[in-house]
N, C-alpha and C. Protein backbone atom coordinates (compact mmCIF):
# COMPACT_ATOMS: atom_id res chain seq x y z
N UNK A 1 18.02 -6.10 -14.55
CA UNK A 1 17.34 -7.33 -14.79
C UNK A 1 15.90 -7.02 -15.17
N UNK A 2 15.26 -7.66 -15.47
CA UNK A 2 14.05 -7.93 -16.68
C UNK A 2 13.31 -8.98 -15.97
N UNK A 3 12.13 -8.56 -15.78
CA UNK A 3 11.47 -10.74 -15.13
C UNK A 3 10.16 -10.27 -15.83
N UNK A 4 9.78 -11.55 -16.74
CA UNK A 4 8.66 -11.91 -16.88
C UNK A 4 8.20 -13.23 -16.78
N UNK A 5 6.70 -13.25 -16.72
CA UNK A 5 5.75 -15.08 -16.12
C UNK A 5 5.06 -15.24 -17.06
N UNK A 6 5.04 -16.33 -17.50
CA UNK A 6 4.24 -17.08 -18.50
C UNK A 6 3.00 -17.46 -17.68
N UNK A 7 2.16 -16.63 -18.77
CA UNK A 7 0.78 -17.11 -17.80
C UNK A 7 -0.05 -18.44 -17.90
N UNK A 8 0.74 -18.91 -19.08
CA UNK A 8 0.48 -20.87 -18.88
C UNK A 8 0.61 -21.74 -18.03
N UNK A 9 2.24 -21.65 -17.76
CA UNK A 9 2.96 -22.32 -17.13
C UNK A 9 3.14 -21.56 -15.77
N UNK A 10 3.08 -20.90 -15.71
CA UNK A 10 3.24 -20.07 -14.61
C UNK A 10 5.27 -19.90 -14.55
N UNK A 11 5.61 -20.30 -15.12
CA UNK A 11 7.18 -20.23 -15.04
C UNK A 11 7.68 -18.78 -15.37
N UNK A 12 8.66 -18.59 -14.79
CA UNK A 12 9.44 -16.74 -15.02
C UNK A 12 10.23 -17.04 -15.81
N UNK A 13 10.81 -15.83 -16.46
CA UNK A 13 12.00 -15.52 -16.81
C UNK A 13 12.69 -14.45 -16.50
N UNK A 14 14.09 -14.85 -16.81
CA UNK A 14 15.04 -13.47 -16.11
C UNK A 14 16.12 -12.76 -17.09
N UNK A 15 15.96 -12.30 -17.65
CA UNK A 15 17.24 -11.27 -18.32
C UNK A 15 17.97 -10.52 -17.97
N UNK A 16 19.39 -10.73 -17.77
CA UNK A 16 20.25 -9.37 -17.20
C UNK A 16 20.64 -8.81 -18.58
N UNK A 17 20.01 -7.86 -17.91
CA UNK A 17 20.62 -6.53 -18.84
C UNK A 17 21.90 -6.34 -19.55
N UNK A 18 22.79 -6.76 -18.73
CA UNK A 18 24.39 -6.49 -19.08
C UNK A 18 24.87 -7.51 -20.00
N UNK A 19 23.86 -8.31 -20.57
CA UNK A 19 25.09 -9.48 -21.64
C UNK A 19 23.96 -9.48 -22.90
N UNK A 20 23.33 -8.56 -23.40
CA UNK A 20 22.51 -8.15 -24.37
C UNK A 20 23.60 -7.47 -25.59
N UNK A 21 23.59 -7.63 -26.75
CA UNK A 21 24.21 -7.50 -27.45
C UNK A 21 22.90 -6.15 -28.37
N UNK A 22 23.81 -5.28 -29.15
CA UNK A 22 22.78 -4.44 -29.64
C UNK A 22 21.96 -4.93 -30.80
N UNK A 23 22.28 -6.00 -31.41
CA UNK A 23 21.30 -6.61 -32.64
C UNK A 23 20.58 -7.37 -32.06
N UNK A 24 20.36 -8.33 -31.16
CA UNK A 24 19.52 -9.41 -30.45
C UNK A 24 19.61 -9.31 -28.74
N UNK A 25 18.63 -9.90 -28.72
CA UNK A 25 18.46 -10.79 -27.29
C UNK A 25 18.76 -12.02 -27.52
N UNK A 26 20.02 -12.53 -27.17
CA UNK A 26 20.78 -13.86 -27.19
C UNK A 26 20.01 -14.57 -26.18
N UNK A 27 19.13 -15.79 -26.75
CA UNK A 27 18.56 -17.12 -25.66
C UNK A 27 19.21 -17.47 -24.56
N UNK A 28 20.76 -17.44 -24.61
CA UNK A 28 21.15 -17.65 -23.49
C UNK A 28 21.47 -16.67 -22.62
N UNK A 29 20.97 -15.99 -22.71
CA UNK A 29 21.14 -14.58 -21.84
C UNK A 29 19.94 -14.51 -21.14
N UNK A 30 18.85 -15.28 -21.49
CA UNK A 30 17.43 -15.56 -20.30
C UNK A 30 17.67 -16.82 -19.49
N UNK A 31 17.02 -16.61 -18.18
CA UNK A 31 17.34 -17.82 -17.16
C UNK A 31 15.78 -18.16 -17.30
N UNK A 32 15.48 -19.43 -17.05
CA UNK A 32 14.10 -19.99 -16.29
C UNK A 32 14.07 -20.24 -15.40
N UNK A 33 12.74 -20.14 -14.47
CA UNK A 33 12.88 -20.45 -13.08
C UNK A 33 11.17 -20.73 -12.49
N UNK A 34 11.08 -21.68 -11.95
CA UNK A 34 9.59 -21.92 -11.16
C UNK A 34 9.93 -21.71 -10.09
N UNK A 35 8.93 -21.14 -9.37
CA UNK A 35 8.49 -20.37 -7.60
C UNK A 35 8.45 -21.90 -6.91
N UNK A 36 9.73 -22.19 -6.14
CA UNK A 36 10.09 -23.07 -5.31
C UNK A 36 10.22 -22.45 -3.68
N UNK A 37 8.58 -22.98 -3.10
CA UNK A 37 8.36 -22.07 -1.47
C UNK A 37 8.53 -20.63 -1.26
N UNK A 38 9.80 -20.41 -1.10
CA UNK A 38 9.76 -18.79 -0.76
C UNK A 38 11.12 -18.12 -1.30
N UNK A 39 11.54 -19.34 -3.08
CA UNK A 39 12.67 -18.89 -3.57
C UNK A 39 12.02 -18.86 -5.38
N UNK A 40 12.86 -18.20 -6.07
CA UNK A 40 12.81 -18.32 -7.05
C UNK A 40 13.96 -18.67 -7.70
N UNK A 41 14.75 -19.98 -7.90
CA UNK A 41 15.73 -20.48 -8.72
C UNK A 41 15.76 -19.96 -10.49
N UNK A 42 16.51 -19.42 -11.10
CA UNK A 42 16.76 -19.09 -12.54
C UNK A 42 17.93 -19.99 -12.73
N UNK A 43 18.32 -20.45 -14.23
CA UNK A 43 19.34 -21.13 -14.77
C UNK A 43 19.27 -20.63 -15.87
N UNK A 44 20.67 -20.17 -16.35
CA UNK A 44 20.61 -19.65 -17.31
C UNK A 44 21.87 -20.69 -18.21
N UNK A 45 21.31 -21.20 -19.35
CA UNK A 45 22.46 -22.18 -19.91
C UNK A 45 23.42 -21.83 -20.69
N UNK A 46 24.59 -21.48 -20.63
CA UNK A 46 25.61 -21.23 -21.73
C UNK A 46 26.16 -22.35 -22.54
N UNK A 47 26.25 -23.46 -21.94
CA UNK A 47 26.66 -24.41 -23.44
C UNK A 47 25.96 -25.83 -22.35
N UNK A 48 25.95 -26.95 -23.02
CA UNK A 48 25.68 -27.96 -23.02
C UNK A 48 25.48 -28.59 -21.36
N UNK A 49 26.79 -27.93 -21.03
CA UNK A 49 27.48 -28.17 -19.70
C UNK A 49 27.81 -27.28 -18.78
N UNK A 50 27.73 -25.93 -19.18
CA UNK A 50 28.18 -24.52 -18.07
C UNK A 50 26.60 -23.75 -18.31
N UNK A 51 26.73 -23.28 -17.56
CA UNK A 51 25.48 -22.20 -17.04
C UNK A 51 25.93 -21.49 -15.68
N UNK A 52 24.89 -20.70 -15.25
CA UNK A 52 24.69 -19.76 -14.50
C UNK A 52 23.48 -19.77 -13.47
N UNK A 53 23.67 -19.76 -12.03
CA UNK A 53 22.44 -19.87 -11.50
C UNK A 53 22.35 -18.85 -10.64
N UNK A 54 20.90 -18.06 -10.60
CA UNK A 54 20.51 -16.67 -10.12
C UNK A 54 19.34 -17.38 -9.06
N UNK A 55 19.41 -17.37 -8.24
CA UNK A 55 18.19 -18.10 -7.07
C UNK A 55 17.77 -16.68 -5.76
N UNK A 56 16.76 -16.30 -6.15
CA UNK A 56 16.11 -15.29 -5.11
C UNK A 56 15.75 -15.88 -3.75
N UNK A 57 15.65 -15.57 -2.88
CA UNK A 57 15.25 -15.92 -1.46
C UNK A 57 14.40 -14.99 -0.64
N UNK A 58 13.33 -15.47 -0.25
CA UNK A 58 12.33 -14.41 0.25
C UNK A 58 12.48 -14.36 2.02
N UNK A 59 13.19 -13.74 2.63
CA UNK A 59 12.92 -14.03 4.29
C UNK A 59 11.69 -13.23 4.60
N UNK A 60 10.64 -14.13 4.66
CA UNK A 60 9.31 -13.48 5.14
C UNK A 60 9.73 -13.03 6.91
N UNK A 61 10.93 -13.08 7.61
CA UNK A 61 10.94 -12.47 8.91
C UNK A 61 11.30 -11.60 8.65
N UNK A 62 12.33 -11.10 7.45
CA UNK A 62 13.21 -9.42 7.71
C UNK A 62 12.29 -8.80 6.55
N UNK A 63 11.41 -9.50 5.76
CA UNK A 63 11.25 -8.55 4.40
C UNK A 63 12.51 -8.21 3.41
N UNK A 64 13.14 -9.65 3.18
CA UNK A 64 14.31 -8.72 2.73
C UNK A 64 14.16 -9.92 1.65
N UNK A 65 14.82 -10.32 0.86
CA UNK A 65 15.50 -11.25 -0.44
C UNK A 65 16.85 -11.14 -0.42
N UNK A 66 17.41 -12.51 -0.27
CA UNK A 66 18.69 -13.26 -0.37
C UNK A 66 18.79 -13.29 -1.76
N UNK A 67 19.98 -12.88 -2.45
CA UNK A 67 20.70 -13.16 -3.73
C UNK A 67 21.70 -13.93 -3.89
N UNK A 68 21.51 -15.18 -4.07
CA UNK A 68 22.38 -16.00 -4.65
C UNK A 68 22.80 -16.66 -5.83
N UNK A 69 24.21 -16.24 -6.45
CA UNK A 69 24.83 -16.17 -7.57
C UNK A 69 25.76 -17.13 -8.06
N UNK A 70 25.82 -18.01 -8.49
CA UNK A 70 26.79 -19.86 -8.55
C UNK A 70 27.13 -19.37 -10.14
N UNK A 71 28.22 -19.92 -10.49
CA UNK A 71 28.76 -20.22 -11.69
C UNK A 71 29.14 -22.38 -11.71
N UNK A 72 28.72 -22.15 -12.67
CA UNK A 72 27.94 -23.97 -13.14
C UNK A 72 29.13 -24.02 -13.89
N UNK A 73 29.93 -24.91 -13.56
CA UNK A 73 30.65 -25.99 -15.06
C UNK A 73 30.66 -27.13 -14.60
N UNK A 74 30.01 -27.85 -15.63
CA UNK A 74 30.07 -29.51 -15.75
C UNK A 74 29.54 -30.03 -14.63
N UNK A 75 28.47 -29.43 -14.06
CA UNK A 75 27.97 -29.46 -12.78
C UNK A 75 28.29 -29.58 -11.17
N UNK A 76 29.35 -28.52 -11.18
CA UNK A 76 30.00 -28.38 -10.21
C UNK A 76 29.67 -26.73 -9.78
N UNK A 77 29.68 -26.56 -9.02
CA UNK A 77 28.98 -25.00 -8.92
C UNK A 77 30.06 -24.52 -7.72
N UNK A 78 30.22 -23.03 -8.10
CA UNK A 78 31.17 -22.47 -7.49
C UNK A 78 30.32 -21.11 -7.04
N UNK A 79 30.32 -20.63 -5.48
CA UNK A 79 29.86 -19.11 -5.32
C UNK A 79 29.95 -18.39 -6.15
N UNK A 80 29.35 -17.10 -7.00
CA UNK A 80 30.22 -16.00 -7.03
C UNK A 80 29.45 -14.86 -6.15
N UNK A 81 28.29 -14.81 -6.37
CA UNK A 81 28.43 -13.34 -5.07
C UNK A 81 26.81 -14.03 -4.59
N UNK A 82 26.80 -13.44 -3.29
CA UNK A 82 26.12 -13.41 -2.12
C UNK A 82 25.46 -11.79 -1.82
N UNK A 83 24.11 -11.70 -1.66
CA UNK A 83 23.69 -10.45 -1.95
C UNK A 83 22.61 -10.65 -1.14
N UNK A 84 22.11 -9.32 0.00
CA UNK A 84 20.67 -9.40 0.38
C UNK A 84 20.01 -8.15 0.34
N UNK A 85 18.88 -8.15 -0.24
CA UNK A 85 18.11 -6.64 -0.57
C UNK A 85 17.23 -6.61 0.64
N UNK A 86 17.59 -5.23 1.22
CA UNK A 86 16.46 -4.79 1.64
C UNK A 86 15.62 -3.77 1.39
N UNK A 87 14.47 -3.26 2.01
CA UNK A 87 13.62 -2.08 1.82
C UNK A 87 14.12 -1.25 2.70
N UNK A 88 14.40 -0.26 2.98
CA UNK A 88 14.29 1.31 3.81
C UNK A 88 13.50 1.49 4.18
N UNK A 89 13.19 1.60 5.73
CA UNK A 89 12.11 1.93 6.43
C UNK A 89 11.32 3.33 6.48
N UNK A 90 11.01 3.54 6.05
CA UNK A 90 10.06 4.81 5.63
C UNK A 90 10.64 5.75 7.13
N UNK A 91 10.99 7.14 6.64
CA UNK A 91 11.01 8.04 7.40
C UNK A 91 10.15 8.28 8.09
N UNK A 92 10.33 8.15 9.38
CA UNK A 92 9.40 8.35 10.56
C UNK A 92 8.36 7.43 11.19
N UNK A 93 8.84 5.90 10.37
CA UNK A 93 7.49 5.61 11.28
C UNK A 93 7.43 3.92 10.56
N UNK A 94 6.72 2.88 10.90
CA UNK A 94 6.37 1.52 10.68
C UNK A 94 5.91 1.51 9.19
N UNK A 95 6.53 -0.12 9.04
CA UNK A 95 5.96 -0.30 7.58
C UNK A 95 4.14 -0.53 7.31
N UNK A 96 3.58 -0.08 6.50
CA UNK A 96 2.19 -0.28 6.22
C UNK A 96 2.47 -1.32 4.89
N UNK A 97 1.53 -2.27 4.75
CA UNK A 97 1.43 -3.11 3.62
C UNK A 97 -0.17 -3.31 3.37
N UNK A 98 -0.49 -2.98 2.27
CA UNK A 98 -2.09 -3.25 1.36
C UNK A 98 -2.08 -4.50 1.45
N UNK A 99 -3.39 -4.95 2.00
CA UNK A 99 -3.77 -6.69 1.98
C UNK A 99 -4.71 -6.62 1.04
């Protein structure tokens, strides 16, 4: 995946890598998404009526991000995968973070 922010709007975008074709970057292969609290929602539209929704989740208690993955038709949304990232605690010892 790919994320960039429009420094206007402040809005992201998201590109997965895997549905890039070798002559273009197909439009619908980018999601949009505005910073909603401590998530970042993407939609990515495939036709009129189906899309794709990629929504990040920040748990400021574990340090970790929730991945949640919906397939959209006709606005009915169905799971498809459930994902949570974490960091690896550094060998030997507590996390440090730059303020």
């Amino acid at each position: 995946m790919l994320f960039g922010r429009d420094p206007r709007s402040g809005d992201y975008a998201c590109l997965w890598l895997d549905n890039t074709a070798a002559a273009a970057f197909d439009p619908q292969g980018i999601g949009r998404g505005t910073v909603a609290g401590d998530s970042i929602p993407f939609v990515f539209h495939y036709t009129p009526t189906d899309g794709f929704h990629t929504t990040f989740v920040y748990n400021r208690a574990t340090h970790s991000w929730q991945w949640h993955m919906d397939n959209d038709s006709a606005g009915v949304r169905r799971p498809f995968a459930r994902v949570t990232l974490t960091r690896r605690q550094p060998a030997g010892g507590a996390w440090s973070f730059a303020a």
